[in-house]
Protein backbone atom coordinates (compact mmCIF):
# COMPACT_ATOMS: atom_id res chain seq x y z
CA UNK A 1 0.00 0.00 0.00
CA UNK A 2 2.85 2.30 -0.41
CA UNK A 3 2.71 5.65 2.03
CA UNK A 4 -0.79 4.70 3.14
CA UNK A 5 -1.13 2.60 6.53
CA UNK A 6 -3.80 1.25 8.35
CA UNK A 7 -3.04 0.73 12.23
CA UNK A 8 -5.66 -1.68 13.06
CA UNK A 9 -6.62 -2.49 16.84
CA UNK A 10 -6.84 -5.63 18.88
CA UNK A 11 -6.95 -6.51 22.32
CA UNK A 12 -7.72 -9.82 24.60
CA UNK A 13 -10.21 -8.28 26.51
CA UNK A 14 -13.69 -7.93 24.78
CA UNK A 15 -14.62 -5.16 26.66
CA UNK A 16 -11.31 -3.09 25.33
CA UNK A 17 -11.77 -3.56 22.31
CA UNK A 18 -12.91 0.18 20.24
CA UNK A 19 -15.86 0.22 18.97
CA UNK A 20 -16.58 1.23 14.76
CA UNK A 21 -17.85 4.67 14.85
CA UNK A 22 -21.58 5.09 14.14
CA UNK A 23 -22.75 3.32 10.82
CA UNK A 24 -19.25 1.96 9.93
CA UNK A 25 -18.84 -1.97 9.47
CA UNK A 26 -15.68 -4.10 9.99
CA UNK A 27 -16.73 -6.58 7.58
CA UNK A 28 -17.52 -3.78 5.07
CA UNK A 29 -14.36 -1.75 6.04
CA UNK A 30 -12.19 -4.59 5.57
CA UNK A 31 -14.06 -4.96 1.88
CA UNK A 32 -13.38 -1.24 0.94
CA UNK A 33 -9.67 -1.52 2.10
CA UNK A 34 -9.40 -4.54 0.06
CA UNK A 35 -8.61 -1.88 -3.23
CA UNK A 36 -5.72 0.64 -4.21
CA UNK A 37 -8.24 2.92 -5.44
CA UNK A 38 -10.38 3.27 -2.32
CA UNK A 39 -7.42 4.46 -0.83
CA UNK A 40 -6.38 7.32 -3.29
CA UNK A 41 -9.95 8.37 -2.85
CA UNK A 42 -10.30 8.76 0.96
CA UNK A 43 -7.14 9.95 0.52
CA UNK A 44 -8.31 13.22 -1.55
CA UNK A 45 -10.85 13.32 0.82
CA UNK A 46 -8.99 13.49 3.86
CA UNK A 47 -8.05 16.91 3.04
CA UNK A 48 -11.23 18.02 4.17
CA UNK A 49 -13.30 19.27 1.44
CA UNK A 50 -16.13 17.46 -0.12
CA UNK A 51 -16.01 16.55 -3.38
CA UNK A 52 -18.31 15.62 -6.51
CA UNK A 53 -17.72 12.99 -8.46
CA UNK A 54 -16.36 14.78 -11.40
CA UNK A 55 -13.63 16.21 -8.88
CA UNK A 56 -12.74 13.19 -7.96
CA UNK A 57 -12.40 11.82 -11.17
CA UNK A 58 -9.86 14.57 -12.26
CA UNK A 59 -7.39 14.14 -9.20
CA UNK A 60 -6.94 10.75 -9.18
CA UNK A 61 -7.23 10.11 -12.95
CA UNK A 62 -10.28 7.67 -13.05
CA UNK A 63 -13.22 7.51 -15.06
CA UNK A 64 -16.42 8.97 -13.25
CA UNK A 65 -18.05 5.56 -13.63
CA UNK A 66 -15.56 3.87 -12.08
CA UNK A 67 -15.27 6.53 -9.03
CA UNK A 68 -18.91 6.48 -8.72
CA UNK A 69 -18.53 2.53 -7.95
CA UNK A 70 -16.06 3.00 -5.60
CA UNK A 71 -17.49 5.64 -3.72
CA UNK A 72 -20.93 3.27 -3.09
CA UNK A 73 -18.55 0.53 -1.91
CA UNK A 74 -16.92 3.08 0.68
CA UNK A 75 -20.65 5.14 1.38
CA UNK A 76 -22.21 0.90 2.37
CA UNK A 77 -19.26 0.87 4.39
CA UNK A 78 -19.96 4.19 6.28
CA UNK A 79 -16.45 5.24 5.48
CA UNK A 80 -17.79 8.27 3.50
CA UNK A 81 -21.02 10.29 3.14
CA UNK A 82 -22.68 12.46 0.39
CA UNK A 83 -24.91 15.24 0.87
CA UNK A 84 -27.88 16.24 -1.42
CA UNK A 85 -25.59 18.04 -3.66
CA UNK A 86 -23.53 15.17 -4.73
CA UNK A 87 -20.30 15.81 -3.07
CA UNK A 88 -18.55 13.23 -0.88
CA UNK A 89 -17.20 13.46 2.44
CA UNK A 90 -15.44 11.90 4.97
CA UNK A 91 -17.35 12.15 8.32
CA UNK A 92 -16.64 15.25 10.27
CA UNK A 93 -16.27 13.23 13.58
CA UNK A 94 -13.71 10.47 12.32
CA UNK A 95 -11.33 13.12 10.71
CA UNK A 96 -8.89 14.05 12.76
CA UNK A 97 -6.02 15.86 10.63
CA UNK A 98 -6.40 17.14 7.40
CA UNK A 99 -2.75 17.89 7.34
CA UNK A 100 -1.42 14.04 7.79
CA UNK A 101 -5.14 12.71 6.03
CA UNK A 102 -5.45 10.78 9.30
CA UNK A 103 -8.99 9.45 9.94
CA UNK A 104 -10.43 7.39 12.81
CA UNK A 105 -13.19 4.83 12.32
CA UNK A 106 -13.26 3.75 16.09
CA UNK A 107 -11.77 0.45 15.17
CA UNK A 108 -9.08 1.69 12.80
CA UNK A 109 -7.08 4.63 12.34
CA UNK A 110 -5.99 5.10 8.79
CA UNK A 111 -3.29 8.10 7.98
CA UNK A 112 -3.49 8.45 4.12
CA UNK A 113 -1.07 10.83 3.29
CA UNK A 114 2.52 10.71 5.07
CA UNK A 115 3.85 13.26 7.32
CA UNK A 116 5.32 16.30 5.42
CA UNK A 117 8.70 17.46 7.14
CA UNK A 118 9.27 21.08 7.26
């Protein structure tokens, strides 16, 4: 996966185990994971701005259709959500830095971009 890391969590006790933020599956988390592209696309949208289709399509250099796929595997998975106006978000509570792309699912903490040095 390149510059992009996932730091998943486990622990032995049930009870410490974190809990998926509010409409975001494992099973379907794991599934939207599973692809390059998924990545490059929470990744532009880890900066913070939401983002039509179209957009999309021009930053990472992928037809519309196939963003438009992607982006209903990652909305099932609660990963992302779109308003009424078409443009896709990441979740304001599970993103945490726009600066390092680093969003928090509950059970995962994905930082998309890496760290810039000064």
């Amino acid at each position: 996966m390149g510059a992009m890391t996932a730091l998943l969590t486990s622990a032995m006790n049930p009870s410490d185990v974190p809990q998926p933020a509010p409409g975001v599956s494992r099973r379907l988390v794991a599934k939207a994971l599973g692809h390059e592209r998924r990545w490059r696309l929470l990744a532009e949208l880890s900066r913070g701005e939401g983002l039509m289709v179209v957009e999309l399509s021009e930053r990472v250099g992928i037809s519309q259709n196939t963003i438009s796929k992607h982006m209903r595997t990652l909305r099932d998975a609660g990963m992302v959500v779109v308003n009424r106006a078409g443009m896709y978000s990441i979740p304001a509570p599970c993103l945490i830095s726009t600066e390092e792309g680093t969003v928090d699912y509950g059970h995962c903490v994905l930082r998309l971009r890496p760290k810039t040095t000064g």
